[in-house]
Protein backbone atom coordinates (compact mmCIF):
# COMPACT_ATOMS: atom_id res chain seq x y z
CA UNK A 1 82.27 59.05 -147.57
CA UNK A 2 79.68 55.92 -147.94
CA UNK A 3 81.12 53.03 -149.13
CA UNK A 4 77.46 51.94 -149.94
CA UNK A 5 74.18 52.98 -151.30
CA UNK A 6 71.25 51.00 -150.81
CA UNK A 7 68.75 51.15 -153.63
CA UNK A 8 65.36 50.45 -153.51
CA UNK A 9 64.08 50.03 -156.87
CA UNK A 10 60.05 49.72 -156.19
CA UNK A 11 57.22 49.32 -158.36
CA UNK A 12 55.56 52.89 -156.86
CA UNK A 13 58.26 55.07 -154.88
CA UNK A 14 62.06 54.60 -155.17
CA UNK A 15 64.62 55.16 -152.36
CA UNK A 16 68.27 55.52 -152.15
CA UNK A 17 70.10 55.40 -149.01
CA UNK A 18 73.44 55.61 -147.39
CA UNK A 19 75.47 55.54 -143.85
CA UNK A 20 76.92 59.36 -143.16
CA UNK A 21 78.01 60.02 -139.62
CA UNK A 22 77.33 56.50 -138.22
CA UNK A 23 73.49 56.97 -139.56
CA UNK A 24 71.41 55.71 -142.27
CA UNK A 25 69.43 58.21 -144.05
CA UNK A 26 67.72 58.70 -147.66
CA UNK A 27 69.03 60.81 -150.13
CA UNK A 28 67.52 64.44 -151.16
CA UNK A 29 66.25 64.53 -154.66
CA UNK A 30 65.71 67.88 -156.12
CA UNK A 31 63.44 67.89 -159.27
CA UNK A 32 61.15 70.69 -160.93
CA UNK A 33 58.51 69.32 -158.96
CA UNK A 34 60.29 69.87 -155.61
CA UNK A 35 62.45 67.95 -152.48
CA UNK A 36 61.70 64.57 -151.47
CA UNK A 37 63.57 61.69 -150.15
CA UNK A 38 61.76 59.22 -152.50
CA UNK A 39 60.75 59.43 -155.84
CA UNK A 40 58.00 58.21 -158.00
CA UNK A 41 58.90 55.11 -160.39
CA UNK A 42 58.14 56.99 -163.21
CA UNK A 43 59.44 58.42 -166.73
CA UNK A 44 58.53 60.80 -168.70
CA UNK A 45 59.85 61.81 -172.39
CA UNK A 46 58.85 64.80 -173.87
CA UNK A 47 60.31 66.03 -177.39
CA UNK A 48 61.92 68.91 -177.34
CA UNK A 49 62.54 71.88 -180.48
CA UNK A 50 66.16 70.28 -181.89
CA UNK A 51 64.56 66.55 -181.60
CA UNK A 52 66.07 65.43 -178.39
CA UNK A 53 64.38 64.26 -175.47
CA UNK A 54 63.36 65.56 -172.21
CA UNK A 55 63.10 63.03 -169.69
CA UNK A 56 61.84 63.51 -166.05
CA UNK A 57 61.37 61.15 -162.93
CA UNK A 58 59.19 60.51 -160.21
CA UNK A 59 56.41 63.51 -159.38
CA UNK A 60 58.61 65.75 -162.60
CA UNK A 61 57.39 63.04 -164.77
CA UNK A 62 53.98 62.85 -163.51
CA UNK A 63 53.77 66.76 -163.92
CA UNK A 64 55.22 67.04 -167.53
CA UNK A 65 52.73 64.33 -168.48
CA UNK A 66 49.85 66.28 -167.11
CA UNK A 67 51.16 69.15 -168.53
CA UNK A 68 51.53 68.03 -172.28
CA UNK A 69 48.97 65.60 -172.67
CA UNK A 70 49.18 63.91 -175.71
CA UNK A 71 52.44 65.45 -176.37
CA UNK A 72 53.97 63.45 -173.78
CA UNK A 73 55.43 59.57 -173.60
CA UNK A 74 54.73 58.44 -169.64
CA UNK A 75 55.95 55.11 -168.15
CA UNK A 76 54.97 54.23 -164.50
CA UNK A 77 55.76 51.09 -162.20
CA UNK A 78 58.39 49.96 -164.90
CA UNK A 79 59.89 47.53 -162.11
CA UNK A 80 56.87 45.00 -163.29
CA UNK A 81 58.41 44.30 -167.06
CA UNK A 82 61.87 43.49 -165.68
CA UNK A 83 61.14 39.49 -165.44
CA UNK A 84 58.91 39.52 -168.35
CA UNK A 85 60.82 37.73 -171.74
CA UNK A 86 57.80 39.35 -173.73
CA UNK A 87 58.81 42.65 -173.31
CA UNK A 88 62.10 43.06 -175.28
CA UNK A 89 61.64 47.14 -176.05
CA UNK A 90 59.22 50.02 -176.14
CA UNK A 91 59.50 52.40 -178.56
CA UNK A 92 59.84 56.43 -177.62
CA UNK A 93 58.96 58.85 -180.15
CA UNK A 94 59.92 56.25 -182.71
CA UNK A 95 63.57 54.84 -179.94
CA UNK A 96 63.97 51.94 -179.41
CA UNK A 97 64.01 51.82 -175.41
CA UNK A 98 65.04 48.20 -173.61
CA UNK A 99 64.14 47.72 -169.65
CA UNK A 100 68.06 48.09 -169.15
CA UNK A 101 67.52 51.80 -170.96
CA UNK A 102 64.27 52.64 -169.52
CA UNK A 103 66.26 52.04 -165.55
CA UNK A 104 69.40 53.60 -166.81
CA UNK A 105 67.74 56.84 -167.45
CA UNK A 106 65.27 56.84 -163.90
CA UNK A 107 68.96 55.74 -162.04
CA UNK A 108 70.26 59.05 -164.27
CA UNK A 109 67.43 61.31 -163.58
CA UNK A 110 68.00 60.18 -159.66
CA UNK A 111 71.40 61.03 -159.94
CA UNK A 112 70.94 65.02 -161.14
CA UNK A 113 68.10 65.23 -158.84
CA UNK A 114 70.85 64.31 -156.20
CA UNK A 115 73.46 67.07 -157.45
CA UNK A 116 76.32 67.19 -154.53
CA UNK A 117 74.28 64.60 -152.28
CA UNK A 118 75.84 61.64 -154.96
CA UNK A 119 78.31 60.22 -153.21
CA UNK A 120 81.65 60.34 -156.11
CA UNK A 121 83.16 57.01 -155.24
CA UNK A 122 81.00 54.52 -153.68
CA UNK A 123 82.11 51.14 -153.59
CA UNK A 124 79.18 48.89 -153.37
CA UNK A 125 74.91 49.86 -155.01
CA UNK A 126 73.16 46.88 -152.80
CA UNK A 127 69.62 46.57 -154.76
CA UNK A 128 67.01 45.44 -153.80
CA UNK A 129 64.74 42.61 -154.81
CA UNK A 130 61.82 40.91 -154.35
CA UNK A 131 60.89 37.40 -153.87
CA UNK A 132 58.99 36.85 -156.44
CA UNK A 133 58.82 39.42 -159.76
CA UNK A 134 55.43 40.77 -160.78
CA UNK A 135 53.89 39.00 -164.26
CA UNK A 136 52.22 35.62 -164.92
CA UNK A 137 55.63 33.65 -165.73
CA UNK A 138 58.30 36.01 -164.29
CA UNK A 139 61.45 34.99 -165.18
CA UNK A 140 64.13 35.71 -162.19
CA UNK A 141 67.54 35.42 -164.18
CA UNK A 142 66.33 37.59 -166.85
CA UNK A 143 65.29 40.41 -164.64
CA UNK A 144 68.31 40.42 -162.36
CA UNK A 145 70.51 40.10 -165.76
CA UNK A 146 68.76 43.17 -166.62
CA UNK A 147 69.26 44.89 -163.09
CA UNK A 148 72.76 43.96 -163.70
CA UNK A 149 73.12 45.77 -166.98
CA UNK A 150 71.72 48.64 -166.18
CA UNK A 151 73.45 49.39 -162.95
CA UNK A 152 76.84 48.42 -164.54
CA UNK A 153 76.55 51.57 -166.06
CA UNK A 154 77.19 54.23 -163.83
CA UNK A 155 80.74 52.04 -162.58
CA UNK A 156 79.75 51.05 -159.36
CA UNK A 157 82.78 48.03 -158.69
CA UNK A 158 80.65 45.98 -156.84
CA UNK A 159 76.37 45.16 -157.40
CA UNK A 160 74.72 43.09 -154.80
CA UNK A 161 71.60 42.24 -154.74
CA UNK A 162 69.70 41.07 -151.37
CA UNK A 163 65.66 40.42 -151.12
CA UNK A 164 63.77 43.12 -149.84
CA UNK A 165 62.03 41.89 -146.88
CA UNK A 166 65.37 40.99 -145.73
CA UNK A 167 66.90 44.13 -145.99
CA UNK A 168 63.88 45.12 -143.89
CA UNK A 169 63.97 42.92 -141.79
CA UNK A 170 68.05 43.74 -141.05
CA UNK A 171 66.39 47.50 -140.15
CA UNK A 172 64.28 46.13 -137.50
CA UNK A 173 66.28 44.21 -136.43
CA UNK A 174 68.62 46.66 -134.75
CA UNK A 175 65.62 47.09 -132.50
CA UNK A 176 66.56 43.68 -131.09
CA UNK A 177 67.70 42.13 -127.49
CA UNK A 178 68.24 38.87 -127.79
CA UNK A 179 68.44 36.00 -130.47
CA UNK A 180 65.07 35.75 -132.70
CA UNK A 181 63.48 34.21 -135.66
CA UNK A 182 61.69 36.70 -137.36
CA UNK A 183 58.98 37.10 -140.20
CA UNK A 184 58.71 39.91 -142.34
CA UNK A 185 56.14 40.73 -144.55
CA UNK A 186 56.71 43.95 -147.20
CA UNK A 187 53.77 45.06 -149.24
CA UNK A 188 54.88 46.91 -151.99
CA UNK A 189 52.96 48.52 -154.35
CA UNK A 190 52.87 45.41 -157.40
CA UNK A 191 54.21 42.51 -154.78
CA UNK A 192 53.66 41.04 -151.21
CA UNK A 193 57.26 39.13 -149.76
CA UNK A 194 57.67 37.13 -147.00
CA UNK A 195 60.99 36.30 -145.57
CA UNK A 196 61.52 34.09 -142.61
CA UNK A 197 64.82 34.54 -140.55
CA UNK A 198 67.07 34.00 -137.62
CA UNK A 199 69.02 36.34 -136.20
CA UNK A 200 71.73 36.11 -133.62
CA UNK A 201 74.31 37.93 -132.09
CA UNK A 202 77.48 36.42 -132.16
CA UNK A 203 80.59 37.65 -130.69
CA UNK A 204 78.35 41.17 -130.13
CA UNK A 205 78.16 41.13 -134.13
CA UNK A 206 74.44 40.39 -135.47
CA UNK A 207 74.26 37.21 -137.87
CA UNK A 208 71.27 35.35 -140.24
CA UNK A 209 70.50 32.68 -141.13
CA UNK A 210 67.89 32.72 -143.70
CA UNK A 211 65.01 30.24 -142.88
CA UNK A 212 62.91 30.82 -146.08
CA UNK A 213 60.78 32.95 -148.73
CA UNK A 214 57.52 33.42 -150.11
CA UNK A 215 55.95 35.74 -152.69
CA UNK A 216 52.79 36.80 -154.94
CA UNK A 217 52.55 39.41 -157.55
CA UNK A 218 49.83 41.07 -155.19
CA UNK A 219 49.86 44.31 -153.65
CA UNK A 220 48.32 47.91 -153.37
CA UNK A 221 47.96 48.26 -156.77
CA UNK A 222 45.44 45.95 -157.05
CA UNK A 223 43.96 46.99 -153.81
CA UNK A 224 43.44 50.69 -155.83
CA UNK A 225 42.05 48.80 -158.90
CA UNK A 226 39.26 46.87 -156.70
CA UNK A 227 38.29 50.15 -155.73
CA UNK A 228 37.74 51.85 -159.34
CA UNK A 229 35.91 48.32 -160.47
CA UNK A 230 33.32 48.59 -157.60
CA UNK A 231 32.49 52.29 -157.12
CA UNK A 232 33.88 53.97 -160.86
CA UNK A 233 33.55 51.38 -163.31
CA UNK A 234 29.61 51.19 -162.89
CA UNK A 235 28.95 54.63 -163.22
CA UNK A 236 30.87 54.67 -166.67
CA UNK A 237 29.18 51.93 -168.22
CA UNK A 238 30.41 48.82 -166.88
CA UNK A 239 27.56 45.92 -167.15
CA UNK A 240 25.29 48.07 -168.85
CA UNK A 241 24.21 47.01 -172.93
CA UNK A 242 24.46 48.58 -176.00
CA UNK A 243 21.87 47.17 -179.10
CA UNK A 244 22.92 46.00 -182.03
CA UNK A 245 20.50 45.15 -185.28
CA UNK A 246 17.93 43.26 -183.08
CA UNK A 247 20.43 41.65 -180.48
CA UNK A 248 21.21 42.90 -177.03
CA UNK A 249 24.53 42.64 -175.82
CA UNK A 250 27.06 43.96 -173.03
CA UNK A 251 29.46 46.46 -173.15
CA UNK A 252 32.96 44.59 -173.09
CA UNK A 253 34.49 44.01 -169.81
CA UNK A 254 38.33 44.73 -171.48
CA UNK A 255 37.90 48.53 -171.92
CA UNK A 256 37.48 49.19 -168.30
CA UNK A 257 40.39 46.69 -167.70
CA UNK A 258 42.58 50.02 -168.97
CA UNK A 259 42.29 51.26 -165.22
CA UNK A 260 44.76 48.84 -164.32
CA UNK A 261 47.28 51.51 -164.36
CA UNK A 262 45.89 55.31 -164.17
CA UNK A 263 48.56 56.32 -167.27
CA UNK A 264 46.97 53.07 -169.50
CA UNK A 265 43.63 55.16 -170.44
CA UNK A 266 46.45 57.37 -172.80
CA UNK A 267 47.35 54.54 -174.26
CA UNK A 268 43.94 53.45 -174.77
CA UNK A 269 42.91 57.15 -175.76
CA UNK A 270 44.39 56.65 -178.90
CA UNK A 271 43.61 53.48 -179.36
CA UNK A 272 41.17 51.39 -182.07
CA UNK A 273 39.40 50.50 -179.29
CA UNK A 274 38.49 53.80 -177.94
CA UNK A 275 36.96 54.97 -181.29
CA UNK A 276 34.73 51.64 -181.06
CA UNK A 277 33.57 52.84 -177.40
CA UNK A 278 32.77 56.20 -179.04
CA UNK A 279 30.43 54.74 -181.72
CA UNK A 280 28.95 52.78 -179.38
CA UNK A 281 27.20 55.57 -177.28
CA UNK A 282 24.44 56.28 -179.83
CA UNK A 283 23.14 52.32 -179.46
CA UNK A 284 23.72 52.21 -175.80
CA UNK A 285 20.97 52.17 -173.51
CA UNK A 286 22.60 54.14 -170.96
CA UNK A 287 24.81 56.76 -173.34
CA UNK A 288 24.89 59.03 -170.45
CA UNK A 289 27.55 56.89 -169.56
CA UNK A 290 29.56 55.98 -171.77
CA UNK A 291 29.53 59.18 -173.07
CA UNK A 292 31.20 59.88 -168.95
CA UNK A 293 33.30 57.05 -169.66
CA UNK A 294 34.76 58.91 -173.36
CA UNK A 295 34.87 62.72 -171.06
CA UNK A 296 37.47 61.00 -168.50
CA UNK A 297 39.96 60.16 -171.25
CA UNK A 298 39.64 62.66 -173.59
CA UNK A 299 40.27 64.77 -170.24
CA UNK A 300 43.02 62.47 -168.94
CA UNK A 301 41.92 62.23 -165.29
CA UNK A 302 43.64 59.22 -164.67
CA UNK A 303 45.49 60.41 -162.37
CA UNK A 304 43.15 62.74 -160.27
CA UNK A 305 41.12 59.56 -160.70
CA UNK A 306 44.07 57.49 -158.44
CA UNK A 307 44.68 60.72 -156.10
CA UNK A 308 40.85 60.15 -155.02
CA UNK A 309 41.45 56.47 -155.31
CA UNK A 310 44.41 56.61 -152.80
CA UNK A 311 42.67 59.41 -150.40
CA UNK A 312 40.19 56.77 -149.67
CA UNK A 313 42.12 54.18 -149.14
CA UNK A 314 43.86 56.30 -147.07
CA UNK A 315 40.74 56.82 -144.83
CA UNK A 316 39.36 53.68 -145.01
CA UNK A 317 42.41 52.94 -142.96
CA UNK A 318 41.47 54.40 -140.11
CA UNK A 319 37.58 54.78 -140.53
CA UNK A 320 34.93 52.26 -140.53
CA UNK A 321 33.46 54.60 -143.71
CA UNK A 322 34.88 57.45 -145.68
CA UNK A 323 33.84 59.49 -148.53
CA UNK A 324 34.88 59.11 -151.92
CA UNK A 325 35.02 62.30 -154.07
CA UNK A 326 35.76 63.09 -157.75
CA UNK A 327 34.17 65.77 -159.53
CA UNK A 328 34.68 64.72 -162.88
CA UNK A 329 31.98 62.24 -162.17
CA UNK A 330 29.06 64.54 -161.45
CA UNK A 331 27.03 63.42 -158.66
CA UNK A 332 28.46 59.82 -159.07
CA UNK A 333 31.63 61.25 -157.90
CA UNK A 334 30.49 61.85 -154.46
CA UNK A 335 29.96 58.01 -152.42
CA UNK A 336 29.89 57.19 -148.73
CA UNK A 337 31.79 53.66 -149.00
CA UNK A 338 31.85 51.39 -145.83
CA UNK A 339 34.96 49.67 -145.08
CA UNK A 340 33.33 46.16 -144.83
CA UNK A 341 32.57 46.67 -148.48
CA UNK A 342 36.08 47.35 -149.35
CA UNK A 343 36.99 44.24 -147.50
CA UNK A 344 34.87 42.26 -149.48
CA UNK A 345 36.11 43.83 -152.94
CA UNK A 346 39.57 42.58 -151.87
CA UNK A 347 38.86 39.60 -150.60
CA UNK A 348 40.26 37.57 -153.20
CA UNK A 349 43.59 39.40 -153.23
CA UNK A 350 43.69 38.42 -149.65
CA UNK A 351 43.46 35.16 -149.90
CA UNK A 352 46.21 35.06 -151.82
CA UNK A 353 48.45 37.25 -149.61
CA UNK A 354 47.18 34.66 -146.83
CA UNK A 355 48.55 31.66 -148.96
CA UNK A 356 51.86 33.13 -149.38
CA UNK A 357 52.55 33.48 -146.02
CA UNK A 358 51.09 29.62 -145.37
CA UNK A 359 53.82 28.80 -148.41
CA UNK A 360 56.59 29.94 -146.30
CA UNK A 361 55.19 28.45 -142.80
CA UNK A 362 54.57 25.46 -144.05
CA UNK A 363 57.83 25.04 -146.47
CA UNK A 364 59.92 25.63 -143.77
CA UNK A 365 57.30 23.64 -141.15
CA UNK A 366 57.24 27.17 -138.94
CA UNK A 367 54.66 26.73 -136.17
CA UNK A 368 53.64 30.61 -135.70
CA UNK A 369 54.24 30.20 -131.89
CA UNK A 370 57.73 29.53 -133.28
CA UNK A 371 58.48 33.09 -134.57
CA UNK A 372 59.12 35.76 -132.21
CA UNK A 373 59.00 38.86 -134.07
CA UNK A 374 56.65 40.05 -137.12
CA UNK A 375 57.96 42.84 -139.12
CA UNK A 376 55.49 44.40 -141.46
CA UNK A 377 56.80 47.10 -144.30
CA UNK A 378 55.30 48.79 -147.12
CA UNK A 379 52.13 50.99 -147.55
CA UNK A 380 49.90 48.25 -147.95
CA UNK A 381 50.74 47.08 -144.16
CA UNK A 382 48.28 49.97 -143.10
CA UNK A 383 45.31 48.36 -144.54
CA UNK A 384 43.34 47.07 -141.42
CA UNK A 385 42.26 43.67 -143.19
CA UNK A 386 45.93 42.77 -144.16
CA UNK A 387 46.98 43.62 -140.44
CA UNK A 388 43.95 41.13 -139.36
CA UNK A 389 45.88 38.08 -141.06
CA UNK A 390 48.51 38.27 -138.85
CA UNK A 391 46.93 39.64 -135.89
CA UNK A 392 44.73 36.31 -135.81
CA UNK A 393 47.95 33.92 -136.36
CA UNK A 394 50.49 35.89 -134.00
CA UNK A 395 49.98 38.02 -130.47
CA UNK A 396 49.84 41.07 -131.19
CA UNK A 397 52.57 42.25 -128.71
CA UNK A 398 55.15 40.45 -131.42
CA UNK A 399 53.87 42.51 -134.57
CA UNK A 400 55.23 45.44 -135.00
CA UNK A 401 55.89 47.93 -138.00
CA UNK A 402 57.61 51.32 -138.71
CA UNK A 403 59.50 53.17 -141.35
CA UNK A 404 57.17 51.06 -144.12
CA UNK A 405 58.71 53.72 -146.88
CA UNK A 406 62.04 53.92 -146.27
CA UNK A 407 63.11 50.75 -144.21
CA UNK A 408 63.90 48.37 -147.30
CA UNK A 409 66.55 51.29 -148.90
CA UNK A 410 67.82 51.80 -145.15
CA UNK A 411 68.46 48.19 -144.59
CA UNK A 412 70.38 48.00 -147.52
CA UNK A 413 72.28 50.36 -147.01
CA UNK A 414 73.30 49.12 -143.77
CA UNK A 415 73.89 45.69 -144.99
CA UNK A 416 76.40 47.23 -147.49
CA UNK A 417 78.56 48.43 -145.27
CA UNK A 418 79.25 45.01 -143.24
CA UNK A 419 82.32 43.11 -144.33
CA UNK A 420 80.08 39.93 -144.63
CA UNK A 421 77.62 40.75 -147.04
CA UNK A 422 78.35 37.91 -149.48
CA UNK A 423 75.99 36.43 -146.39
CA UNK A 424 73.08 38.39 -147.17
CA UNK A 425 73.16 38.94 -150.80
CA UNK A 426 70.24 36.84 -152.69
């Protein structure tokens, strides 16, 4: 029997793990949608004949959303409200929903997708978290308060929380010899961490000592949003004009803003604003756009939109040019895009990753010949220009990477099951 699970709540894919036969591994989930060992931060509530609610999770709540368009309330990457004061509640088919609700139900949905494979008495969840919450004034006590709450619920005795690139960091670090301080760097799908530790063996029994942290609210997501601005947005009617009595003015930036988050153009379908972009095709001087623009979200290909999205990014991984295709588009669906131009999209978003990690160097005055080991986690590690920023501060013979999906939940896991882990816990 575990006496741990490891949970890693993220803002895109979710993992629980725990230690069965002296190894780590991630739990099976089972949904209407199929196996996997990760699932989908999503919800979906769907009213049902006698006035309850059907709710789903992960790739199930993607699917009943597609499925019932309009009919359908979807939530996605609901880790990002958790530090936020501002939001207090959404409301579901007229329910009032808190953040500690909205988690209860995806930790609920986990736990039926799990059946038998929930363990019935463990004694420790260790969650994780990162080192700095998503949102323009994140507020760290609220959010783990709200963590707290939620968890409480399904009676695990104890809840520790540790930071994610530490519980990372404690996977790789199995891999090691000898004593070494050690950076890791998780991208995540709405953050980037940095944690900066030592670890040493002591009486054949690994310690750390943590060194220092660094975080921005910048990660993939914005990476995918960057793309959709640059290649998408123009061919639906972003900087074009619309005329109005005898004055010519531009179509407003905000309503392309929506593809922030692929499930946001629902929202925004029924929204005042949308019937304003509607009216506004007859007095634009490019209405064959706008009039795209209106197709794509009375269609709801928001997410085929972010499937394409990600399939490039994909390829731009590993290509120096890659072809973007989505049919709903017409013949402005199909684009050869270079990777240099995708570089320079995100070059902003970089810089900022790049300060982070300068915060934590230079907080902690960490020469990079200093650190012997660079652990990179997270999705957003395969992107060749985020690789480049530490490839031109470290050799590259001390970066290394590996199990970017599932390493935070496994480290966790194995932290949970040491007898010291008031040591670890942030």
């Amino acid at each position: 029997m575990a006496r741990a699970l490891g949970f890693d709540f993220g803002t895109t894919n979710s993992v629980l793990a725990e230690l069965a036969d002296g190894d780590v591994r991630s739990m099976r989930f089972e949904s209407p949608a199929g196996a996997s060992d990760s699932m989908r931060t999503a919800l979906s509530f769907l009213k049902n004949r006698d006035m309850t609610l059907n709710a789903e999770a992960g790739q199930a709540a993607i699917r009943q959303f597609i499925d019932n368009p309009g009919d359908c309330r979807f939530l996605q990457s609901i880790k990002t409200f958790a530090a936020s004061a501002l939001f207090q509640a959404t409301l579901i088919f007229a329910r009032r929903s808190s953040f500690e609700d909205l988690m209860e139900t995806f930790v609920e949905r986990l736990k039926t997708y799990a059946g038998d494979r929930w363990p019935e008495h463990p004694q420790r969840l260790v969650v994780g978290r990162p080192v700095a919450f998503a949102g323009a004034n994140p507020d760290e006590a609220l959010a783990l308060a709200r963590y707290r709450e939620a968890l409480s619920r399904f009676g695990f005795p104890e809840i520790h929380f540790v930071y994610e690139p530490v519980a990372a960091a404690f996977f790789f670090a199995r891999q090691l010899k000898q004593d070494a301080t050690v950076l890791v760097a998780d991208f995540g799908g709405g953050t980037t961490d940095y944690s900066l530790i030592r670890f040493e063996h002591r009486a054949g029994r690994l310690t750390a000592t943590p060194i220092g942290h660094s975080g921005v609210g910048i990660a993939g997501d914005q990476f995918d949003f960057r793309i959709i601005d640059n290649i998408v947005s123009p061919e639906i009617g972003k900087g074009s004009s619309f005329r109005s009595f005898d004055k010519k003015l531009d179509v407003p930036g905000g309503y392309y803003a929506n593809f922030g988050r692929w499930n946001q153009l629902s929202i925004f379908k029924t929204s005042r604003e949308f019937q304003e972009l509607k009216k506004l095709v007859r007095v634009a001087d490019e209405p064959e756009k706008l009039e795209l623009f209106v197709e794509l979200v009375d269609h709801d290909e928001g997410f085929p939109l972010y499937q394409s999205v990600s399939a490039l990014k994909t390829a731009l991984s590993s290509a120096d040019e890659a072809e973007f295709h989505f049919s709903p588009l017409g013949k402005a669906g199909r684009k050869t895009v270079k990777r240099a131009d995708f570089e320079s999209w995100i070059a902003p978003d970089l810089a900022r990753i790049e300060t982070a990690l300068d915060e934590v160097l230079a907080k902690t005055s960490t020469e990079p010949q200093a650190i012997d080991k660079v652990f990179l986690t997270g999705g957003t590690s395969f992107v060749p220009a985020v690789r480049r920023i530490f490839e031109n501060r470290f050799e590259r013979s001390r970066i290394e990477s590996g199990g970017e999906l599932l390493s935070i939940a496994h480290g966790l896991a194995l932290i949970g099951e040491r007898d010291d882990i008031v040591e670890w816990t942030a």
